[in-house]
C-alpha atoms as a PDB file:
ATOM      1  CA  UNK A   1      13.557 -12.116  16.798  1.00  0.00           C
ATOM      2  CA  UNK A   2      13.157 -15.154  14.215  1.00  0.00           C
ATOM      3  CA  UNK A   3      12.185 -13.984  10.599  1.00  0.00           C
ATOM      4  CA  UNK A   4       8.495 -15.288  11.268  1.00  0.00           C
ATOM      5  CA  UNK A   5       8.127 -13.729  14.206  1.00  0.00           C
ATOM      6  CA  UNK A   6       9.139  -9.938  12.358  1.00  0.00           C
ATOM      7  CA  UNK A   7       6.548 -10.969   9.779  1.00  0.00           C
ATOM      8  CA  UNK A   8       3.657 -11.913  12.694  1.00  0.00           C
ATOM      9  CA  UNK A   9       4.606  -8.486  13.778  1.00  0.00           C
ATOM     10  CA  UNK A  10       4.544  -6.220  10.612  1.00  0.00           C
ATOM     11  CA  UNK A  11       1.602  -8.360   9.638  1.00  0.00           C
ATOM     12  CA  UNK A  12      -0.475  -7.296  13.420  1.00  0.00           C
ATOM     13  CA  UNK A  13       0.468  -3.875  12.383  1.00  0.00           C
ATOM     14  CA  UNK A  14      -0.978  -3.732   9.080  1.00  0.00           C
ATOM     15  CA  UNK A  15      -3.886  -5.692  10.309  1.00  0.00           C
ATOM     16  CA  UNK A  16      -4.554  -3.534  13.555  1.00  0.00           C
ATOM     17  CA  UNK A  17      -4.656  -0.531  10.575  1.00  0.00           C
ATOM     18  CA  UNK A  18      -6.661  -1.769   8.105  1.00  0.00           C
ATOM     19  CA  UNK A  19      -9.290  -3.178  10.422  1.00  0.00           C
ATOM     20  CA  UNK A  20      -9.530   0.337  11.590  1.00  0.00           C
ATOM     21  CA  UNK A  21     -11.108   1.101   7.942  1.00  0.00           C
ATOM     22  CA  UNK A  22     -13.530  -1.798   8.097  1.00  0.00           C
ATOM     23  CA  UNK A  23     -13.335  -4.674  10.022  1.00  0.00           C
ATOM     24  CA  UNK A  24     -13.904  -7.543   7.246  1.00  0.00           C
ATOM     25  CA  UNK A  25     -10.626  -6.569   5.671  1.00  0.00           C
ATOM     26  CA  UNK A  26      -7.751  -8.588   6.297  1.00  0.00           C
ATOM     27  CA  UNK A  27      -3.953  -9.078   5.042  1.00  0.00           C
ATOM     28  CA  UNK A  28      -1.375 -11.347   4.542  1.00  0.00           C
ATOM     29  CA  UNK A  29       2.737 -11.331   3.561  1.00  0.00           C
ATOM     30  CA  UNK A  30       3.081 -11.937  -0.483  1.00  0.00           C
ATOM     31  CA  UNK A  31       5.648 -11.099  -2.551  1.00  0.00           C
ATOM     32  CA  UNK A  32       4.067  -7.664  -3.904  1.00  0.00           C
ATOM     33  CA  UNK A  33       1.429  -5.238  -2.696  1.00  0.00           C
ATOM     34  CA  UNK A  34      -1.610  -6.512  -3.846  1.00  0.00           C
ATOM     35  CA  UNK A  35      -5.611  -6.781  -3.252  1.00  0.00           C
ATOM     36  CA  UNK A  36      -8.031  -9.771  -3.950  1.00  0.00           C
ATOM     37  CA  UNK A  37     -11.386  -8.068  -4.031  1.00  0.00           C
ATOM     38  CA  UNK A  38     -13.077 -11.264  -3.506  1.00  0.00           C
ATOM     39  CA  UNK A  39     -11.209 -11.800  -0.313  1.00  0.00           C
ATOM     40  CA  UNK A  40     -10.763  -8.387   1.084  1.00  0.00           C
ATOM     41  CA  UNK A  41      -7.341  -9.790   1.593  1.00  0.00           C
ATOM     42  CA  UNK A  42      -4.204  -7.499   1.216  1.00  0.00           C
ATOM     43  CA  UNK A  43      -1.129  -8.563   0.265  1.00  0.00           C
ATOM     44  CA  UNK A  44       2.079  -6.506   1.278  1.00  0.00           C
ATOM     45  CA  UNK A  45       5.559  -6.910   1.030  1.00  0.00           C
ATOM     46  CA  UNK A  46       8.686  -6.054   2.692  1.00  0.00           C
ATOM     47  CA  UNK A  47      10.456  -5.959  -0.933  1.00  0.00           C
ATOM     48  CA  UNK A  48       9.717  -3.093  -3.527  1.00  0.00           C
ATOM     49  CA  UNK A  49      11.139  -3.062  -6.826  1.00  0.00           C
ATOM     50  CA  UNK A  50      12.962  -0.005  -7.057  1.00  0.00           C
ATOM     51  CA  UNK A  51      12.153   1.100 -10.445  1.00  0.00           C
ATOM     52  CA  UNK A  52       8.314   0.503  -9.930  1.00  0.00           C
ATOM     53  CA  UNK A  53       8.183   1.693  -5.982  1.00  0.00           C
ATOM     54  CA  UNK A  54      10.017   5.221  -7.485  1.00  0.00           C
ATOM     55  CA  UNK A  55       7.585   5.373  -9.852  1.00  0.00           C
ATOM     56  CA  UNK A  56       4.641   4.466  -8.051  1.00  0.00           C
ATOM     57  CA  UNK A  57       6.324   7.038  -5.245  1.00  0.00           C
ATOM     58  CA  UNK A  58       6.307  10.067  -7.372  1.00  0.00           C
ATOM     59  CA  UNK A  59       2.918   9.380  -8.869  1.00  0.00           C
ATOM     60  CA  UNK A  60       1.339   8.925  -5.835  1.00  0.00           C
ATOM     61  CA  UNK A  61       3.141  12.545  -4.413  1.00  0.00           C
ATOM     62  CA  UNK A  62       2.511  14.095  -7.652  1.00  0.00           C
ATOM     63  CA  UNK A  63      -1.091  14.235  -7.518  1.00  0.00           C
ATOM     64  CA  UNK A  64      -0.911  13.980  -3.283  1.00  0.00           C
ATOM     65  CA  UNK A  65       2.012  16.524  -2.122  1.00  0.00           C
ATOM     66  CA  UNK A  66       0.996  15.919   1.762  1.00  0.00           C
ATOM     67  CA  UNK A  67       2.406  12.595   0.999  1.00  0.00           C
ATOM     68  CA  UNK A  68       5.665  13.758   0.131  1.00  0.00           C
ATOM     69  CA  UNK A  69       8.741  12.027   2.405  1.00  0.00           C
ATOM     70  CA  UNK A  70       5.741   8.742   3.455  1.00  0.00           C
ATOM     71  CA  UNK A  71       7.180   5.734   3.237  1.00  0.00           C
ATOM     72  CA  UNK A  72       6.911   3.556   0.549  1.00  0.00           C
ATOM     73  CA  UNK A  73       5.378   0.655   2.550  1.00  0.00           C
ATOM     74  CA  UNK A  74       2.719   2.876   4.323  1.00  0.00           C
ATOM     75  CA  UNK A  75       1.440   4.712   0.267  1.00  0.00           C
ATOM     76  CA  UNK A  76       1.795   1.181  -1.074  1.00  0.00           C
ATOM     77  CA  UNK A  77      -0.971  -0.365   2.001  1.00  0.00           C
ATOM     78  CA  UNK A  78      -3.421   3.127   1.482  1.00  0.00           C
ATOM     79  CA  UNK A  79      -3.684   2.294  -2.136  1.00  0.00           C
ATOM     80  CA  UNK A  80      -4.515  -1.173  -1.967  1.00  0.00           C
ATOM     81  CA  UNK A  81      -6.940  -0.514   0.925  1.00  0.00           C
ATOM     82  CA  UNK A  82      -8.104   2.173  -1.567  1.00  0.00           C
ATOM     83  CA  UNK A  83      -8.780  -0.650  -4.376  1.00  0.00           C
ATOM     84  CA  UNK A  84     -10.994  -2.699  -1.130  1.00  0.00           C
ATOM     85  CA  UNK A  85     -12.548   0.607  -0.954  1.00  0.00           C
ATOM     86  CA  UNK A  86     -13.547   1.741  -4.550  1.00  0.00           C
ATOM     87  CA  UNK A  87     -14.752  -1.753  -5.317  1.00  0.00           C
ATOM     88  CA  UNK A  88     -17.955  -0.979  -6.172  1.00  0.00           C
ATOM     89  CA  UNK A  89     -16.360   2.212  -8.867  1.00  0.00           C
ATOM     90  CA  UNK A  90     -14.290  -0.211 -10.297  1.00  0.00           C
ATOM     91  CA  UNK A  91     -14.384  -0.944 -14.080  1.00  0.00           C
ATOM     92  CA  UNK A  92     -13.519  -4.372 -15.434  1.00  0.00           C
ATOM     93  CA  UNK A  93      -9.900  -3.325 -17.126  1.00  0.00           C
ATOM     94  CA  UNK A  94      -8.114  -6.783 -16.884  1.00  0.00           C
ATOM     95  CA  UNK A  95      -7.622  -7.236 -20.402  1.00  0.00           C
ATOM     96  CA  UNK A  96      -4.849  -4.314 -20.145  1.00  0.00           C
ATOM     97  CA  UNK A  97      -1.453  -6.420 -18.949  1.00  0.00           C
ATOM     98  CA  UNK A  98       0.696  -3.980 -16.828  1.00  0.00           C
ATOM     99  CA  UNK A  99       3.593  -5.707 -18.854  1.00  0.00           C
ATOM    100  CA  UNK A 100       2.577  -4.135 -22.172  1.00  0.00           C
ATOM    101  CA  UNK A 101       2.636  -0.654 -20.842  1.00  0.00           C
ATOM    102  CA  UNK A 102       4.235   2.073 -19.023  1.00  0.00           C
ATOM    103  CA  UNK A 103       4.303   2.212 -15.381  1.00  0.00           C
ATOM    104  CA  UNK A 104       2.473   5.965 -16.149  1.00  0.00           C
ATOM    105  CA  UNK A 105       0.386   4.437 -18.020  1.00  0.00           C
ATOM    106  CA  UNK A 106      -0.746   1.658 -16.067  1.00  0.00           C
ATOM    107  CA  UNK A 107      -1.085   4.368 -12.948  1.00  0.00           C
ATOM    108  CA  UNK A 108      -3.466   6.067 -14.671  1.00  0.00           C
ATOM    109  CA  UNK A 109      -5.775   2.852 -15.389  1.00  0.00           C
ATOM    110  CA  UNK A 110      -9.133   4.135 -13.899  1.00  0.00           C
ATOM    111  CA  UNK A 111      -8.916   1.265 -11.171  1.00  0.00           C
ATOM    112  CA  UNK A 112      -5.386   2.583 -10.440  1.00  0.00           C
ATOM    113  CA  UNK A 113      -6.238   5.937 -10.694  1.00  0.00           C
ATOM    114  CA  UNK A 114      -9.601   5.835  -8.031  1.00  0.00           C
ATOM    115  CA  UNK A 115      -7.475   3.732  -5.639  1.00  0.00           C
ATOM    116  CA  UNK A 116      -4.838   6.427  -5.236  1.00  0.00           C
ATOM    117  CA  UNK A 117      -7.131   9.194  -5.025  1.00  0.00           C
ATOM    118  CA  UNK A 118      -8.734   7.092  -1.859  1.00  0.00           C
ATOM    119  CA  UNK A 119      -5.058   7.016  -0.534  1.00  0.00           C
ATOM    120  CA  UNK A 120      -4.274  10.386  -0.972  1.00  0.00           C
ATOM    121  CA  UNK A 121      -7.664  12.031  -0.020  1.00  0.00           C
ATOM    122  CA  UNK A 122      -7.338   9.391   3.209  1.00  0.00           C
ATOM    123  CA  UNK A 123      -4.107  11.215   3.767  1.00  0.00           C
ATOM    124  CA  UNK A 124      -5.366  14.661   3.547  1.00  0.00           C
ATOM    125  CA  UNK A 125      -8.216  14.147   5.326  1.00  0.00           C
ATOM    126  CA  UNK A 126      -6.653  12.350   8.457  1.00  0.00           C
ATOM    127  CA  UNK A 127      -2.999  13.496   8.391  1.00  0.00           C
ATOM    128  CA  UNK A 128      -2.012  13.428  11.843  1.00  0.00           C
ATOM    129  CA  UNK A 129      -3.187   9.661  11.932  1.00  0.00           C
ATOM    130  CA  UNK A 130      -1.461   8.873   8.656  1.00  0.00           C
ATOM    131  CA  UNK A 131       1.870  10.832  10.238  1.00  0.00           C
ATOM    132  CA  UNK A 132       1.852   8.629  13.171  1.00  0.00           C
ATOM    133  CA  UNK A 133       0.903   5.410  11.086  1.00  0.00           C
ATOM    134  CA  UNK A 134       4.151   6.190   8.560  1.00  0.00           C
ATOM    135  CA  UNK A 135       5.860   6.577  11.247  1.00  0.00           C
ATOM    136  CA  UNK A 136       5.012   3.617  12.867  1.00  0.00           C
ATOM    137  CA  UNK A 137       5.287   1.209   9.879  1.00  0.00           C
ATOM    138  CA  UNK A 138       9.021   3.211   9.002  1.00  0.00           C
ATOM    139  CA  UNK A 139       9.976   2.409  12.483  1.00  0.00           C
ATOM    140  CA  UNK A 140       9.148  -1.559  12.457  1.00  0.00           C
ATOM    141  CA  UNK A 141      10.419  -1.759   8.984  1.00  0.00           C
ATOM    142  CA  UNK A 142      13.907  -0.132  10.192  1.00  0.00           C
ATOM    143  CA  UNK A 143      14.409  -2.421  12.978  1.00  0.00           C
ATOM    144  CA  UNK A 144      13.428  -5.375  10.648  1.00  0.00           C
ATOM    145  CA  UNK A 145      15.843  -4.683   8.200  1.00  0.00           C
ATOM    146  CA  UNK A 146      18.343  -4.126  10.730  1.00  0.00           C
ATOM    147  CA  UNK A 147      17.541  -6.847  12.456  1.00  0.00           C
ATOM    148  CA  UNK A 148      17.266  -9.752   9.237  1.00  0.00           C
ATOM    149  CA  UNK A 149      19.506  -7.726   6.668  1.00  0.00           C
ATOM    150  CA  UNK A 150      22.835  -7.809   8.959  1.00  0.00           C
END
């Protein structure tokens, strides 16, 4: 399979999930996981840098054990869906650049911090679905990197 025909299919896949949450949501490839509110576009990515993704990781399981062993990919997608979500709670904090601080601290920005809790409480609350849908997502990812990577 071509490299834009793995990214048609990773993007159906996210799509076909986060239309499941409300159907006026939509996504796209970009070079980070990311939300535009005004949009309700989702960006995701099939790179994570590995300091930020660990830390993101073990924030994320630290306040959300069931998520523990997740992929990556599938807690990165729940929180941004979680920022689509928590719109409305949101508080305006872009003066604070996540360049001049920690990756803690920036986690526990209250925009960051209400996004997460949507992921994780999303997680608890529907765990076989979120099982499968890790699952899923780890699978296709595999088989892409296998695929493109070799």
């Amino acid at each position: 399979m071509t490299f834009d025909k793995w990214i048609e299919r990773i993007n159906t896949e996210v799509r076909d999930f986060i239309k499941t949450i409300d159907e006026e949501y939509d996504c796209r490839m970009g070079t980070d996981f990311t939300c535009y509110l005004d949009e309700s576009v989702i960006e995701w990515s099939v790179l994570c840098p590995e300091k930020c993704g660990q830390s993101f990781y073990e924030n994320f399981v630290s306040r959300y054990p069931k998520a523990n062993g997740f992929n990556l990919f599938t807690l990165s997608l729940l929180h941004e869906v979680g920022h689509l979500e928590t719109e409305g709670e949101m508080i305006d904090d872009t003066r604070i650049r996540k360049r001049t601080i920690t990756d803690e601290d920036y986690f526990n920005l209250f925009n960051e911090m209400i996004a997460t809790d949507w992921a994780g409480r999303w997680i608890e609350k529907n765990f076989k679905k979120a099982v499968a849908l890790d699952k899923q997502f780890t699978k296709t990812l595999k088989e892409f990197y296998a695929e493109v990577l070799d």
